[in-house]
PDB file of N, CA and C in Angstrom:
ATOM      1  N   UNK A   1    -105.950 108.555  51.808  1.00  0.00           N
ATOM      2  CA  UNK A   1    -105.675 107.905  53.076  1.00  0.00           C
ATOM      3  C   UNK A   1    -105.275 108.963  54.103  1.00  0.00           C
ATOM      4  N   UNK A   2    -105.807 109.277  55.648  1.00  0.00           N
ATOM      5  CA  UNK A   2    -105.564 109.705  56.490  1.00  0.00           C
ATOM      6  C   UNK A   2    -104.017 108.952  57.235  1.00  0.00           C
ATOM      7  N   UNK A   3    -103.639 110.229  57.593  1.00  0.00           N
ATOM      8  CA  UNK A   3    -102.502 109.606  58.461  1.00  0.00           C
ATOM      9  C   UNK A   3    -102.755 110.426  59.941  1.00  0.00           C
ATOM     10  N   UNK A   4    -102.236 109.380  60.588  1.00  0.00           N
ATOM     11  CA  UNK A   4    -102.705 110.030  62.282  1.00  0.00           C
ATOM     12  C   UNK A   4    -101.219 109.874  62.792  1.00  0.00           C
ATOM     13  N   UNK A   5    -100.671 110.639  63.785  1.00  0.00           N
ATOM     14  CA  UNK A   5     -99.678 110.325  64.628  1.00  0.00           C
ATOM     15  C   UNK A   5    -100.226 110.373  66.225  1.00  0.00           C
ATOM     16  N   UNK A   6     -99.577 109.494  66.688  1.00  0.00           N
ATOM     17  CA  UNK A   6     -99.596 109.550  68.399  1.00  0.00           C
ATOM     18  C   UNK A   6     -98.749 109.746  68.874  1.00  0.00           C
ATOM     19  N   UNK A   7     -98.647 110.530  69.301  1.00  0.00           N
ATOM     20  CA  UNK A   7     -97.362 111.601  70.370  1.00  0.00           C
ATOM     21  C   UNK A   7     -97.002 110.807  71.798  1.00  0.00           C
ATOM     22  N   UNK A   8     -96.123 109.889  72.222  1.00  0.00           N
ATOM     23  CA  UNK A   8     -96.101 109.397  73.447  1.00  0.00           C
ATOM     24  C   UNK A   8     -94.882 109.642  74.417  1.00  0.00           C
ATOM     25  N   UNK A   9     -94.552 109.342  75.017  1.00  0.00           N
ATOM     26  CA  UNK A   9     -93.602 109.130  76.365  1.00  0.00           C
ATOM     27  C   UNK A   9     -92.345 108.333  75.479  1.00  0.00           C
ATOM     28  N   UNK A  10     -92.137 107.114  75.216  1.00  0.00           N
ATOM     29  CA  UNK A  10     -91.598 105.838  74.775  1.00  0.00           C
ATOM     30  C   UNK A  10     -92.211 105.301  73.915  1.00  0.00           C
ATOM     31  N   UNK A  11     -93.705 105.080  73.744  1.00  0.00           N
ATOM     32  CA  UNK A  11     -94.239 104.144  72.741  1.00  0.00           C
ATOM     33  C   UNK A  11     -94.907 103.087  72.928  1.00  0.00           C
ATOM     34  N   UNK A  12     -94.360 102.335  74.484  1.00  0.00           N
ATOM     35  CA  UNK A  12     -94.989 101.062  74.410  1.00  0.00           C
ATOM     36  C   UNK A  12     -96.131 100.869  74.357  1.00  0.00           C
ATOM     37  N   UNK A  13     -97.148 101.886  75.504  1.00  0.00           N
ATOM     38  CA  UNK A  13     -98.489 101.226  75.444  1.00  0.00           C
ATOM     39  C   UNK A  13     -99.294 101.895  74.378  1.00  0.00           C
ATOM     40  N   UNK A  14     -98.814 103.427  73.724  1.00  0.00           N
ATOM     41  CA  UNK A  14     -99.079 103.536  72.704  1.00  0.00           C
ATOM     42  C   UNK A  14     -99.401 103.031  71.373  1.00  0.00           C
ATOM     43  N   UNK A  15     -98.255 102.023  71.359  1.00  0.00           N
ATOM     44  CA  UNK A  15     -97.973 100.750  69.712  1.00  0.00           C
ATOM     45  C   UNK A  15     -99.584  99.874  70.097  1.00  0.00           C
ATOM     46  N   UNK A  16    -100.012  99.646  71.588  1.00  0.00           N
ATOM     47  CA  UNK A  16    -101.125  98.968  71.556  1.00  0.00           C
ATOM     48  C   UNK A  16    -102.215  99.454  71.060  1.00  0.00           C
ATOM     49  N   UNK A  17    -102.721 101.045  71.297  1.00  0.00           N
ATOM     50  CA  UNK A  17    -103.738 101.823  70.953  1.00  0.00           C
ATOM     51  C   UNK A  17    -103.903 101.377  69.594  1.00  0.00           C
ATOM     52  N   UNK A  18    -102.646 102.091  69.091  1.00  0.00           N
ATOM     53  CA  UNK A  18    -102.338 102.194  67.474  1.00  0.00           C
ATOM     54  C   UNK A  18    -103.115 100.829  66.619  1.00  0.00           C
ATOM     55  N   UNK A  19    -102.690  99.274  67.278  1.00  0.00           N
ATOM     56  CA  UNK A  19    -103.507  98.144  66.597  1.00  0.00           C
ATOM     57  C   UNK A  19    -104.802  98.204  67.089  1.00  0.00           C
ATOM     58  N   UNK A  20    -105.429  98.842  68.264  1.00  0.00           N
ATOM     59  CA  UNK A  20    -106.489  98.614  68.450  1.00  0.00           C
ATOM     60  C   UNK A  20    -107.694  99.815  67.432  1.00  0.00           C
ATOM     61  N   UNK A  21    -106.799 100.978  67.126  1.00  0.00           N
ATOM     62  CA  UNK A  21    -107.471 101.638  66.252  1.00  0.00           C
ATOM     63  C   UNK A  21    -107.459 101.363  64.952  1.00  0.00           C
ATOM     64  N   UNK A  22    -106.157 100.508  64.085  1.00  0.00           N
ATOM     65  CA  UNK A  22    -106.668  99.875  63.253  1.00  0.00           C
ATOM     66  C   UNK A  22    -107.870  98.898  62.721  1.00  0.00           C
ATOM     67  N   UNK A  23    -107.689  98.238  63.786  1.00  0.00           N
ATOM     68  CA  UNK A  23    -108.858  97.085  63.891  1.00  0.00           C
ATOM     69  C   UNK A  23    -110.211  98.102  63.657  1.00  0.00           C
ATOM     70  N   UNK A  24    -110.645  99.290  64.590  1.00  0.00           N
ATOM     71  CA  UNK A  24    -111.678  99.592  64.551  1.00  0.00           C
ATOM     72  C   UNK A  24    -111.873 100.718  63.302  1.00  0.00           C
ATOM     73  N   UNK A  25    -110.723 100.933  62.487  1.00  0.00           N
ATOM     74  CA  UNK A  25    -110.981 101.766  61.265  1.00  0.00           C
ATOM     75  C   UNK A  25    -110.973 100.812  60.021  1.00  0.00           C
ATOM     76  N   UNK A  26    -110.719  99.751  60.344  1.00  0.00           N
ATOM     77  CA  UNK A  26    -111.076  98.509  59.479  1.00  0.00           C
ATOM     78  C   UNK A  26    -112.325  98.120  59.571  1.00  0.00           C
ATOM     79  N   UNK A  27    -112.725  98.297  60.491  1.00  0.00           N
ATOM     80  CA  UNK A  27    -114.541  98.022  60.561  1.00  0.00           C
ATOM     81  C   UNK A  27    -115.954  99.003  60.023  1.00  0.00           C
ATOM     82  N   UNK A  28    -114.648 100.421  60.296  1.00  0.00           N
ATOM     83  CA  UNK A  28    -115.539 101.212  60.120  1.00  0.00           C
ATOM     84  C   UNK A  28    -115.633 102.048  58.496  1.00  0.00           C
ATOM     85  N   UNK A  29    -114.428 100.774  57.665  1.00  0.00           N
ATOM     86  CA  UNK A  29    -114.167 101.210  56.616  1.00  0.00           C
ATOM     87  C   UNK A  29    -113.339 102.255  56.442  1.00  0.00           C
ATOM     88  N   UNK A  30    -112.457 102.969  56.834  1.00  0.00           N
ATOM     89  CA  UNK A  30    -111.962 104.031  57.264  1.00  0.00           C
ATOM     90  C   UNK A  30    -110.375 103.364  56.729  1.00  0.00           C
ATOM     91  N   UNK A  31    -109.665 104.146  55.502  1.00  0.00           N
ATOM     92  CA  UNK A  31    -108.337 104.029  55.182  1.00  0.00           C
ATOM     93  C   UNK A  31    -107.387 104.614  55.944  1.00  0.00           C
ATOM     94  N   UNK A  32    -106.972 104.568  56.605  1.00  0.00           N
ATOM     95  CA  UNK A  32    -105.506 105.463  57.369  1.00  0.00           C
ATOM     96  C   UNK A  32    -104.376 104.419  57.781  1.00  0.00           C
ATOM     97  N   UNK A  33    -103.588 105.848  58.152  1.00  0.00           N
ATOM     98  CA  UNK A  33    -101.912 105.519  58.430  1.00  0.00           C
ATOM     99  C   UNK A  33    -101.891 105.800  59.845  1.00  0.00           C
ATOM    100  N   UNK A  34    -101.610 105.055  60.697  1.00  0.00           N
ATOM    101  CA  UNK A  34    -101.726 105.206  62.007  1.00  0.00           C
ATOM    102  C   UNK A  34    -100.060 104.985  62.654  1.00  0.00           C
ATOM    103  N   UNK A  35     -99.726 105.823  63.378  1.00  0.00           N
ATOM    104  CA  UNK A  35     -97.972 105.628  63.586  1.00  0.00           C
ATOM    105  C   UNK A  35     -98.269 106.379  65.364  1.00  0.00           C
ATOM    106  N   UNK A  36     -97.543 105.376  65.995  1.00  0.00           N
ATOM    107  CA  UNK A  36     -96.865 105.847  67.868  1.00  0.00           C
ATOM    108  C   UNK A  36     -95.651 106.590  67.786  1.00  0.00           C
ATOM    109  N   UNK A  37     -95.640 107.447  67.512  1.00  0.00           N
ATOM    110  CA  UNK A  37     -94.229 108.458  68.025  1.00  0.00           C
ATOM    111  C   UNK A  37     -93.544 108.732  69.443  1.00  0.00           C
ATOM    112  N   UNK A  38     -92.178 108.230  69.728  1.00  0.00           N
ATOM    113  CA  UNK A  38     -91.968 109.090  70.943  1.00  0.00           C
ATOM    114  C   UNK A  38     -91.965 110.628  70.445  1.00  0.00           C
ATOM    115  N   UNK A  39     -91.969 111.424  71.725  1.00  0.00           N
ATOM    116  CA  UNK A  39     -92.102 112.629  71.538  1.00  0.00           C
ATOM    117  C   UNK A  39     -90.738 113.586  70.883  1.00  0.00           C
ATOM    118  N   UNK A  40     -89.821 112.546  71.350  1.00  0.00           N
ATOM    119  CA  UNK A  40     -88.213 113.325  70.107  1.00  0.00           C
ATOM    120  C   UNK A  40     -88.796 113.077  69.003  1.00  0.00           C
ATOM    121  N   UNK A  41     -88.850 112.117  68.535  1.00  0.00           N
ATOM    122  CA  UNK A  41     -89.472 112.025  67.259  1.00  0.00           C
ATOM    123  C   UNK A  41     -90.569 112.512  66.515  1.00  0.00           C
ATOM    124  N   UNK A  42     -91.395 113.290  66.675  1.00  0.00           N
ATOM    125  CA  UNK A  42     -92.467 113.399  66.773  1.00  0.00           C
ATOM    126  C   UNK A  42     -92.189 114.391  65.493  1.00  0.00           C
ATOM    127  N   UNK A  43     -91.595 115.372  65.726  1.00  0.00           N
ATOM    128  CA  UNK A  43     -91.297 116.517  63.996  1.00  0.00           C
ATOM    129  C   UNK A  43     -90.894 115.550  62.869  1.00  0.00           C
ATOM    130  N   UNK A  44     -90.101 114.547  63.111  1.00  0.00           N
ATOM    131  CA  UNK A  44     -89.549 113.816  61.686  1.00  0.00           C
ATOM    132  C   UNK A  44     -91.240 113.366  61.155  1.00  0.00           C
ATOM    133  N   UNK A  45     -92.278 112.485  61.630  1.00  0.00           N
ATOM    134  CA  UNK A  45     -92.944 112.264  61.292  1.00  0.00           C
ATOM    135  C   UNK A  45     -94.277 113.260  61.058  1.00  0.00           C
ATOM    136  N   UNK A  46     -93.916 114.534  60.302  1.00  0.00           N
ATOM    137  CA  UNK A  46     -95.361 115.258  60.857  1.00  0.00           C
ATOM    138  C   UNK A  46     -95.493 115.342  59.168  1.00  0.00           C
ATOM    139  N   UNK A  47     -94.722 115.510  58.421  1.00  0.00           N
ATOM    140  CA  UNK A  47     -95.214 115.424  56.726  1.00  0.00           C
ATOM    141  C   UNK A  47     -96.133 114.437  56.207  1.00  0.00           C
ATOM    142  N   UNK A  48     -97.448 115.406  55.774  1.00  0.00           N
ATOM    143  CA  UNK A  48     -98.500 114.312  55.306  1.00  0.00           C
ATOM    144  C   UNK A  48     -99.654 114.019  56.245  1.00  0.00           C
ATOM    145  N   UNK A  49     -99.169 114.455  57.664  1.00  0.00           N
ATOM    146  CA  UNK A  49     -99.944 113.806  58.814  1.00  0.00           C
ATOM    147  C   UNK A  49    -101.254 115.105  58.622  1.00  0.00           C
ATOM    148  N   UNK A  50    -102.115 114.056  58.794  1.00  0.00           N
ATOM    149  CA  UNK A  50    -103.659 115.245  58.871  1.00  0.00           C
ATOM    150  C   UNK A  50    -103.720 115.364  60.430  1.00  0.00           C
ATOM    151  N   UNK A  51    -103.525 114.426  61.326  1.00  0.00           N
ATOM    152  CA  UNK A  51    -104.065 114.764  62.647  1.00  0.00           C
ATOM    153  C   UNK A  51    -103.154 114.315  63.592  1.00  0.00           C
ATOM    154  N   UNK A  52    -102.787 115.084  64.954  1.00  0.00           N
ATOM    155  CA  UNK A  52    -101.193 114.641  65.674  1.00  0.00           C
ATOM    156  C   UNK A  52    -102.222 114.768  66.893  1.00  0.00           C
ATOM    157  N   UNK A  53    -102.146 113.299  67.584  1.00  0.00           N
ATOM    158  CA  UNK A  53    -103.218 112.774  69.266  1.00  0.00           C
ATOM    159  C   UNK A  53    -101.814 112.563  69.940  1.00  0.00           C
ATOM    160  N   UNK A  54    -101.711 113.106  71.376  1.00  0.00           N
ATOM    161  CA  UNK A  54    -101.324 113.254  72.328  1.00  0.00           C
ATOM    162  C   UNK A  54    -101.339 112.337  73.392  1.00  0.00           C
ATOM    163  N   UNK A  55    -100.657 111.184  73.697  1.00  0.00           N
ATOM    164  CA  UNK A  55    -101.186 110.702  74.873  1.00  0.00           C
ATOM    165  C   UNK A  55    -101.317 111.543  76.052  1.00  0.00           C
ATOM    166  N   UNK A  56    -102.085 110.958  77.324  1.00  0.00           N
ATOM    167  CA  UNK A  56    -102.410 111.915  78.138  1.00  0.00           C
ATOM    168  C   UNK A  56    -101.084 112.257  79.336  1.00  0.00           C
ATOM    169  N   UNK A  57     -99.953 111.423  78.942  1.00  0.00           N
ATOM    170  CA  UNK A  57     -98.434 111.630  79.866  1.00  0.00           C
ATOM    171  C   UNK A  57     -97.845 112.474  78.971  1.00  0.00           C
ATOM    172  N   UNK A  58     -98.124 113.064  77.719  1.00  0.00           N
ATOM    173  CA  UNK A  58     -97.283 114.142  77.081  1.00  0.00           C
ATOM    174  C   UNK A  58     -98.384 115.303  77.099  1.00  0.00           C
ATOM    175  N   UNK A  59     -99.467 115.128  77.669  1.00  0.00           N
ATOM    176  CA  UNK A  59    -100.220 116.585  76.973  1.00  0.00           C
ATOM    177  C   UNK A  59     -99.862 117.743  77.801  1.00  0.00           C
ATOM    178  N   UNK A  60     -98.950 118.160  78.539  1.00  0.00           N
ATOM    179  CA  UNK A  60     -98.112 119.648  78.573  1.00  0.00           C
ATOM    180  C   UNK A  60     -97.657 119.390  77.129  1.00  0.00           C
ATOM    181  N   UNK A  61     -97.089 118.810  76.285  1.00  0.00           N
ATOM    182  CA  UNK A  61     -97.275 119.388  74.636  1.00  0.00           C
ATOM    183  C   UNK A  61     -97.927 120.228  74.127  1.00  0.00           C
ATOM    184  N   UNK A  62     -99.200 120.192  74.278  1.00  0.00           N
ATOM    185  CA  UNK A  62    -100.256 120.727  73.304  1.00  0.00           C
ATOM    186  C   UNK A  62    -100.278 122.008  72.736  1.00  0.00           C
ATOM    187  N   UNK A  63     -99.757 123.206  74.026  1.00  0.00           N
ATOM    188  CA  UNK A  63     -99.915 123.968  73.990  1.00  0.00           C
ATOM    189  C   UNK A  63     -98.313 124.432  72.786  1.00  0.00           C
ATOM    190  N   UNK A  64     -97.050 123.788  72.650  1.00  0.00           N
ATOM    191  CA  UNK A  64     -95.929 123.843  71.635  1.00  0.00           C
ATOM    192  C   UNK A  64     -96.637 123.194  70.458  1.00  0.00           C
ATOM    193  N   UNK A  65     -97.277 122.057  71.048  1.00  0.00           N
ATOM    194  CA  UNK A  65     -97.567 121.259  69.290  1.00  0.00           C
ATOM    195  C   UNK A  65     -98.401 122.147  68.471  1.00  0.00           C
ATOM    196  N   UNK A  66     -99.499 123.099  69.143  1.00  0.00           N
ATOM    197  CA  UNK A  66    -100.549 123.862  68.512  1.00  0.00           C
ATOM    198  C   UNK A  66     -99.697 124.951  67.843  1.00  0.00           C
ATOM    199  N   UNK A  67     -98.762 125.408  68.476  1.00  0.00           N
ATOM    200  CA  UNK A  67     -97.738 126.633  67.934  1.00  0.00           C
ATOM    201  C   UNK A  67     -97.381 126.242  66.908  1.00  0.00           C
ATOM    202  N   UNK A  68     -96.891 124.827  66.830  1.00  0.00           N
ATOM    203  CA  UNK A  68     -95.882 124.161  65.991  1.00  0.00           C
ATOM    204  C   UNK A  68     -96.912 124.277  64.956  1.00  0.00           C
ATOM    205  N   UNK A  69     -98.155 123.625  64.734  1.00  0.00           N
ATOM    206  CA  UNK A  69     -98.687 122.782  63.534  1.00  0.00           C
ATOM    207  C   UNK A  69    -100.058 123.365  63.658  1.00  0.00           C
ATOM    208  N   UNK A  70    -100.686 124.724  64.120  1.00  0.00           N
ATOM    209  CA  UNK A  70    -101.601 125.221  63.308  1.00  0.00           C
ATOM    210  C   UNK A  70    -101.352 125.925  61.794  1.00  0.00           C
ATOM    211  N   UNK A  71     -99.937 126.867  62.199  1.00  0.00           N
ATOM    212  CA  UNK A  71    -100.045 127.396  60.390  1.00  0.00           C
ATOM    213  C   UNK A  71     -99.753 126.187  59.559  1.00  0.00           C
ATOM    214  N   UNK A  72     -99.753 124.917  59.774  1.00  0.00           N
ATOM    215  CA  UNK A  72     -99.424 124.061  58.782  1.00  0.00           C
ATOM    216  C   UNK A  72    -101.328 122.836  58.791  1.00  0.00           C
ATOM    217  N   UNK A  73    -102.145 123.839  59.649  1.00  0.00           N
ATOM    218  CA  UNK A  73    -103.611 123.160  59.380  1.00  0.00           C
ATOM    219  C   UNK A  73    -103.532 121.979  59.890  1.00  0.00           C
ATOM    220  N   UNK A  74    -102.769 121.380  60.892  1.00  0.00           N
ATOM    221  CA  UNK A  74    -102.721 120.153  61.637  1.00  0.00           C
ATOM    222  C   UNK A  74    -103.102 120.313  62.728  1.00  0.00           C
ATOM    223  N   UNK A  75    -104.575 119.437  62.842  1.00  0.00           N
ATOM    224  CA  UNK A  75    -105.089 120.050  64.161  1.00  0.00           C
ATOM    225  C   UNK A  75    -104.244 118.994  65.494  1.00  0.00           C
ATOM    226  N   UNK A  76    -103.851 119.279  66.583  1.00  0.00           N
ATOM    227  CA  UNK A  76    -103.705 118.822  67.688  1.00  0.00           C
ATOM    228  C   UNK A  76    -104.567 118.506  68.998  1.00  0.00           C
ATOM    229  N   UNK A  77    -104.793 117.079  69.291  1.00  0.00           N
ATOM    230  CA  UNK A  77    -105.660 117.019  70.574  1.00  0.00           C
ATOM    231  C   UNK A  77    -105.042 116.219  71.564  1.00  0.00           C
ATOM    232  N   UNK A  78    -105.242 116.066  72.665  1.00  0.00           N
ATOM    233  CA  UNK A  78    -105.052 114.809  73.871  1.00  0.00           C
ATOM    234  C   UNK A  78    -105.951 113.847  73.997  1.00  0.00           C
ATOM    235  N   UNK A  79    -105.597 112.639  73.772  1.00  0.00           N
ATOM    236  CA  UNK A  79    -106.001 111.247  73.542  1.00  0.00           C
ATOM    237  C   UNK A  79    -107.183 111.508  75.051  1.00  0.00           C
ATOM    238  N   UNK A  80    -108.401 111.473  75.153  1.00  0.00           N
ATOM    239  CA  UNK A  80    -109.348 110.975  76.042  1.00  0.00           C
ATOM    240  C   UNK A  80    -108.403 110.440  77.027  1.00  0.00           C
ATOM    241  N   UNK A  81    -108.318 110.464  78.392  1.00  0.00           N
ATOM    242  CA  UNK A  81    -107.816 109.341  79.368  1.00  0.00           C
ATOM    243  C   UNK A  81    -108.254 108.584  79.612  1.00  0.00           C
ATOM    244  N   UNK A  82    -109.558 108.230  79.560  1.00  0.00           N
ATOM    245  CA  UNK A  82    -110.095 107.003  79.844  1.00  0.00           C
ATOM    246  C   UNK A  82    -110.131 106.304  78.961  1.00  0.00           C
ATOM    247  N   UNK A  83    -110.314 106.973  77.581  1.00  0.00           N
ATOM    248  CA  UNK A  83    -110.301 105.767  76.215  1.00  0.00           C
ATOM    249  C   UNK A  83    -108.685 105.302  76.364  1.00  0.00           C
ATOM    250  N   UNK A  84    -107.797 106.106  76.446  1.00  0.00           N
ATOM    251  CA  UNK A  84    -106.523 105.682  76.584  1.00  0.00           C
ATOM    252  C   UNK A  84    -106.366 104.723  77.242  1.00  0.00           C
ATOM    253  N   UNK A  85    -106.288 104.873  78.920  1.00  0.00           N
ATOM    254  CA  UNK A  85    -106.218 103.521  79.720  1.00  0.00           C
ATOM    255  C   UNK A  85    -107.086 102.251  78.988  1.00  0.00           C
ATOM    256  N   UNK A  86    -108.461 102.293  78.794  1.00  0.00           N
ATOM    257  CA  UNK A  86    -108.924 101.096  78.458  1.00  0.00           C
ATOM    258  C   UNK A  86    -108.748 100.832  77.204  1.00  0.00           C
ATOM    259  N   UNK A  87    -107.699 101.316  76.251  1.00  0.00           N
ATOM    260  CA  UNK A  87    -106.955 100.975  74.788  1.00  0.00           C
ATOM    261  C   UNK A  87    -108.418 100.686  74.279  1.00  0.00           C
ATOM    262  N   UNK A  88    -109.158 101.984  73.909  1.00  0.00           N
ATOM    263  CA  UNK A  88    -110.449 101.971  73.477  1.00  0.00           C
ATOM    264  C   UNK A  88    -110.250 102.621  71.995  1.00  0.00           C
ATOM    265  N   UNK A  89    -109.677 101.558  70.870  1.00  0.00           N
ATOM    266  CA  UNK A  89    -109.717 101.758  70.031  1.00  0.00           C
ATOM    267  C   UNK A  89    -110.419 102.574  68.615  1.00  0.00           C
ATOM    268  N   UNK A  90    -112.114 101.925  68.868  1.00  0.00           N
ATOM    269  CA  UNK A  90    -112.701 102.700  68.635  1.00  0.00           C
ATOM    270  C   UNK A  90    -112.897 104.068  69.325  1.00  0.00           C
ATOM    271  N   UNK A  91    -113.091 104.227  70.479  1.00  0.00           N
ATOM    272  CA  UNK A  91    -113.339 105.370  70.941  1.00  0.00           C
ATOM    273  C   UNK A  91    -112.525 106.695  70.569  1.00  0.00           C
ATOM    274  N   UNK A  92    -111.184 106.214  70.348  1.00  0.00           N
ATOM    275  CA  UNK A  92    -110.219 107.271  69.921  1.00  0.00           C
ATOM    276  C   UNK A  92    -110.093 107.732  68.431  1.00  0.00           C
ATOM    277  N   UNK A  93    -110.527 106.657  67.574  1.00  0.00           N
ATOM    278  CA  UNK A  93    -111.027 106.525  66.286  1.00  0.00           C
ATOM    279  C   UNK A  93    -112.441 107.384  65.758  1.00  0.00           C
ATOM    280  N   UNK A  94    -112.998 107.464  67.089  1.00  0.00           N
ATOM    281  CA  UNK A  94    -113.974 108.615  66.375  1.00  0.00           C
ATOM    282  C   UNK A  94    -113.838 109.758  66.432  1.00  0.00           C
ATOM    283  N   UNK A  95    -112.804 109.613  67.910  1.00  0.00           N
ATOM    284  CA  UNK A  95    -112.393 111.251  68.132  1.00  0.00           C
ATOM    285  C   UNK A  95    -111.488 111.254  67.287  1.00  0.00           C
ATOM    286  N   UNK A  96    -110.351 110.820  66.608  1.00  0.00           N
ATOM    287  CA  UNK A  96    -109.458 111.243  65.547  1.00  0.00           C
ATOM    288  C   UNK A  96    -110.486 111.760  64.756  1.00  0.00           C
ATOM    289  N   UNK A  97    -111.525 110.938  63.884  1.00  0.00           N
ATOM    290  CA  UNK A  97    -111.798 111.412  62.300  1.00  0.00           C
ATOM    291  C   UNK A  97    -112.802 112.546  62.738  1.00  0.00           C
ATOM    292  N   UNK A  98    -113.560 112.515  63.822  1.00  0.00           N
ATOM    293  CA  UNK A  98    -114.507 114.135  64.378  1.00  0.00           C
ATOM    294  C   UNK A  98    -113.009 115.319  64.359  1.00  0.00           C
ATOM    295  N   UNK A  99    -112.125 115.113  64.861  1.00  0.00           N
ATOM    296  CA  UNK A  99    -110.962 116.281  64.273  1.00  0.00           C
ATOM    297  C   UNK A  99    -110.508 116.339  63.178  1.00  0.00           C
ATOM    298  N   UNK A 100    -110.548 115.646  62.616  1.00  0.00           N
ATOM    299  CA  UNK A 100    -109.691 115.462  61.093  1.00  0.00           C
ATOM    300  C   UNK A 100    -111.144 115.783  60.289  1.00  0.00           C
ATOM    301  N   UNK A 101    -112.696 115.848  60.249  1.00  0.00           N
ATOM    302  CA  UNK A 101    -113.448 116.306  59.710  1.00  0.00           C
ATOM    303  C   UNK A 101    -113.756 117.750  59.731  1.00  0.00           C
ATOM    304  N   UNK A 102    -113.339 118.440  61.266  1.00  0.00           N
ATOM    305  CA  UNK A 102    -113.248 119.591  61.615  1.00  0.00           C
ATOM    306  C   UNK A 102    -112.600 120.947  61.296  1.00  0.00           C
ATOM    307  N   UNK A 103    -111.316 120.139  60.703  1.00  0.00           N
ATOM    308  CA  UNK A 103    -109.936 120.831  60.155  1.00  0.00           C
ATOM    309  C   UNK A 103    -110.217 121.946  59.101  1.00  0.00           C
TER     310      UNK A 103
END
């Protein structure tokens, strides 16, 4: 099972992505662990995690998260903005597992 984290602000509209990418990794057959992190939180949850997505209000991250979690082979990206706004479940779902195949 893949585990994904989403790196956010607070969480709220994040927790929405998160069910909408279930739904579409349920379709696509696809087992994972999908979790919305605020961004304090974000180190407690990184054990286990294959792939850490960025919403696009935290991605000045990227450039600490990549420091943080390349020697540990966790690749880091920023959530699409447009798949973001339109909580394009699938859309972010392909870009997760195209990084998590990449790794």
């Amino acid at each position: 099972m893949k585990k994904i984290v989403l790196v956010c602000s607070a969480g709220m509209s994040t927790s929405l992505l998160v069910v909408k990418m279930k739904e579409a990794a349920k379709k696509q057959g696809e087992e994972v662990e999908i979790i919305a992190v605020p961004e304090v939180e974000a180190k407690q949850h990184i054990k286990g995690t294959d792939l850490v997505l960025l919403a696009p209000q935290v991605r000045y991250l990227l450039n600490k998260m990549k420091q943080d979690l390349d020697p540990l082979g966790i690749p880091v990206a920023v959530i699409d903005g447009l798949l973001y706004g339109m909580f394009n479940g699938e859309g972010v779902m392909k870009q997760a597992m195209a990084l998590i195949s990449n790794k």
